[in-house]
Structure formats: structure tokens, C-alpha cells
C-alpha atoms as a PDB file:
ATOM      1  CA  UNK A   1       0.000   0.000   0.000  1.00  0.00           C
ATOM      2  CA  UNK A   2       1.034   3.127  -0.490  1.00  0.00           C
ATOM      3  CA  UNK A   3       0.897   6.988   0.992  1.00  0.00           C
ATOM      4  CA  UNK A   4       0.352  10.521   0.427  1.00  0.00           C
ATOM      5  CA  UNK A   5       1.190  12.637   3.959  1.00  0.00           C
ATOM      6  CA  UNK A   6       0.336  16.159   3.920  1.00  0.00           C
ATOM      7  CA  UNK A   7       1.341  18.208   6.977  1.00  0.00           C
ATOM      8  CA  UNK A   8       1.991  21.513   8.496  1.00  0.00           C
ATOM      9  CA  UNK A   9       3.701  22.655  11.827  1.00  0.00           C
ATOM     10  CA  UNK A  10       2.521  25.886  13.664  1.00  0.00           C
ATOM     11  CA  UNK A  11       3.299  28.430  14.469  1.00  0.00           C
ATOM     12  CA  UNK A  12       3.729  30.195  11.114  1.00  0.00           C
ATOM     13  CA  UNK A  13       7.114  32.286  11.269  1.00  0.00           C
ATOM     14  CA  UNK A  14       7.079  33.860   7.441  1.00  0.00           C
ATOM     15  CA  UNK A  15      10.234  35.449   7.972  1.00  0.00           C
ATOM     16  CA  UNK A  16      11.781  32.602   8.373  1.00  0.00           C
ATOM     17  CA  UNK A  17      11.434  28.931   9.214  1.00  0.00           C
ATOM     18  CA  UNK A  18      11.180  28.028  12.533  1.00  0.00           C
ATOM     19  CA  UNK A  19      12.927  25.047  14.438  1.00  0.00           C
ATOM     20  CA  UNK A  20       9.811  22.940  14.263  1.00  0.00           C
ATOM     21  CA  UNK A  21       9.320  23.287  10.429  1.00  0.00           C
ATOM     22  CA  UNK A  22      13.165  22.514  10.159  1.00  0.00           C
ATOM     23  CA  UNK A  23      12.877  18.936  12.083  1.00  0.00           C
ATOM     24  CA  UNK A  24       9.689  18.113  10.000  1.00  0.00           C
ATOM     25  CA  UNK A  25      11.791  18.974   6.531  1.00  0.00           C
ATOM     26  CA  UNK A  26      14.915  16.960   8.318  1.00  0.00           C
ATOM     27  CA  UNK A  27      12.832  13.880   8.994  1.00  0.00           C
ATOM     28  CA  UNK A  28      10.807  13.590   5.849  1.00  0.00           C
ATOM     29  CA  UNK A  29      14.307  14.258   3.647  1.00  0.00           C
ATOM     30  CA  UNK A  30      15.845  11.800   5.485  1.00  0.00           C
ATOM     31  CA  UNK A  31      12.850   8.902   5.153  1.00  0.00           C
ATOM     32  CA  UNK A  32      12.750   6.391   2.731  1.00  0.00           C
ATOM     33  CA  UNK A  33      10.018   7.970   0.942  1.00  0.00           C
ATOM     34  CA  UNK A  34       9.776   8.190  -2.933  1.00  0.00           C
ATOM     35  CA  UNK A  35       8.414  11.537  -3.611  1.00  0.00           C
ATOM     36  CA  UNK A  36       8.795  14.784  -1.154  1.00  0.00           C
ATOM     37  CA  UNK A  37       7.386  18.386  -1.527  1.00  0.00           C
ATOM     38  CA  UNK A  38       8.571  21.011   1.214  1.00  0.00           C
ATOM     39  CA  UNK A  39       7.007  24.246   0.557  1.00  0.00           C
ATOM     40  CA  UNK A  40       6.307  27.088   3.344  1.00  0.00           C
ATOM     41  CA  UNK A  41       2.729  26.227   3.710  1.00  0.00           C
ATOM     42  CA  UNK A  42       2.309  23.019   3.643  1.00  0.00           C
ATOM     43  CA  UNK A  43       4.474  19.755   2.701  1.00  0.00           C
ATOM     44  CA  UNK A  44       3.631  16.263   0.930  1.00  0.00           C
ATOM     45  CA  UNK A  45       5.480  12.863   1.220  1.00  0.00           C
ATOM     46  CA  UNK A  46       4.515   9.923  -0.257  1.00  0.00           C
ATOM     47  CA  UNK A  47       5.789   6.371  -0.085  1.00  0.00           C
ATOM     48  CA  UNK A  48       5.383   2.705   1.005  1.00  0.00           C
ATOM     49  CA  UNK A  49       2.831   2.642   4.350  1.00  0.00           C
ATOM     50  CA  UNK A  50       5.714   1.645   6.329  1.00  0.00           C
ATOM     51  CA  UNK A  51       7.828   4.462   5.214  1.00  0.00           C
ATOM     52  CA  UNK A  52       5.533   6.781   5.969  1.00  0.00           C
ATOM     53  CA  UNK A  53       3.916   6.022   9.145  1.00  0.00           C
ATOM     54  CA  UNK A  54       7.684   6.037  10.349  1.00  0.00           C
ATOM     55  CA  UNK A  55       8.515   9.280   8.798  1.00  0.00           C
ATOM     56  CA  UNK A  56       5.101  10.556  10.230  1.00  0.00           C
ATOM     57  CA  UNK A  57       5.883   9.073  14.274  1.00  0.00           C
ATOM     58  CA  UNK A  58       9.061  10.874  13.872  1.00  0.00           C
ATOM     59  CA  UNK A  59       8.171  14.243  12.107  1.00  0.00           C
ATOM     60  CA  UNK A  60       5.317  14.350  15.188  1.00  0.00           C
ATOM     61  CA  UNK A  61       7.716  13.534  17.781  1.00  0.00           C
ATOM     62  CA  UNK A  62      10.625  16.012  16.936  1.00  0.00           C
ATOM     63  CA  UNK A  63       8.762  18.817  15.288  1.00  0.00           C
ATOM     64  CA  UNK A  64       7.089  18.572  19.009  1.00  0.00           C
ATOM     65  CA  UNK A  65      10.207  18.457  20.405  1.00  0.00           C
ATOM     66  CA  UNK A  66      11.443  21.399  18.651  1.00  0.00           C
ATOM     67  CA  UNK A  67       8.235  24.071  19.420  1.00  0.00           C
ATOM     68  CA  UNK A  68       5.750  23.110  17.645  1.00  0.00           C
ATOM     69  CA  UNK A  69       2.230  24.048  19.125  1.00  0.00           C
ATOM     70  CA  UNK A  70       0.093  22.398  16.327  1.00  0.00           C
ATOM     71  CA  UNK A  71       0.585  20.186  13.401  1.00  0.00           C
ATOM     72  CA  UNK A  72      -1.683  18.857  11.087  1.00  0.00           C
ATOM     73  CA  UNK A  73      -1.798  16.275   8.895  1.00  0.00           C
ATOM     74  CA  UNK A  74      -3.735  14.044   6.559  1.00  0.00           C
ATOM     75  CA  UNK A  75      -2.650  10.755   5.711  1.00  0.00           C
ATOM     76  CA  UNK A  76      -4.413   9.108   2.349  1.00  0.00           C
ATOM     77  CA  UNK A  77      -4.039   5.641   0.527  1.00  0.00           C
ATOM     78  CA  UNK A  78      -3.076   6.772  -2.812  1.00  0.00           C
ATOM     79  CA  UNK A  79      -3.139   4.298  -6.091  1.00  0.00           C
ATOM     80  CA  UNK A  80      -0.365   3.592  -8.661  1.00  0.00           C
ATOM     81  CA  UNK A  81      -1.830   6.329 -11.013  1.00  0.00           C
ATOM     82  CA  UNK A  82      -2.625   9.117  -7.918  1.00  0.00           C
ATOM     83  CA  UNK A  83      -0.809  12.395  -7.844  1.00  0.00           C
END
């Protein structure tokens, strides 16, 4: 099965990018994930269900960790031919 995470970490700092939205970027660019998108609004990862449900524990736990006060995310079972 495969994934498609979309996520954001708050709070919004548009001067520049905060220490929470740096561990998120960190952990998903690290993952074993097949196709990442890091934007300043929101982010996508997609990948094998394994993949990302790690990459999604850990994004959680250190964007947490590094200030985050809110993060959300949306997690979707995506087909062959999705994008």
C-alpha cells in the first residue's frame, strides 16, 4: 500500500522557518520515501505505508520536540496512477 502525507507545523514564522518546520523537513528528507514536496505552507510525502507512518511518528515527535504548538496532517491511501 502506499501513501500521500500532507502536513503543516505551527506556528507560522514567514520570515523565516522556525525550528519545528526545520525537524519536519529533516525527517521527511531523510525517510525512505519516494516523492517529497517542502514548501512554506504546507508539505507532501509519499511512499510505502511503512515508510511513511515512520517518517510521520518521527516528524510528530521532533517537530514537538522542537516548538511546535500544532501540526496537522492528513494521511491518504493513494493508487499507482494518484498524484
Amino acid at each position: 500500500m502506499r501513501l500521500r502525507v500532507e502536513f503543516t507545523t505551527e506556528p507560522f514564522d514567514l520570515d523565516e522557518a522556525p525550528a519545528h518546520a526545520v525537524a519536519a523537513r529533516e525527517v521527511v528528507e531523510a525517510a525512505a520515501l519516494d516523492a517529497v514536496d517542502v514548501g512554506p505552507f504546507g508539505n507532501t510525502a509519499e511512499g510505502d505505508a511503512d515508510a511513511v507512518l515512520s517518517a510521520v511518528d518521527a516528524l510528530l515527535r521532533e517537530s514537538l520536540k522542537a516548538g511546535a504548538t500544532r501540526i496537522s496532517l492528513q494521511v491518504n491511501v493513494i493508487g499507482e496512477g494518484d498524484k
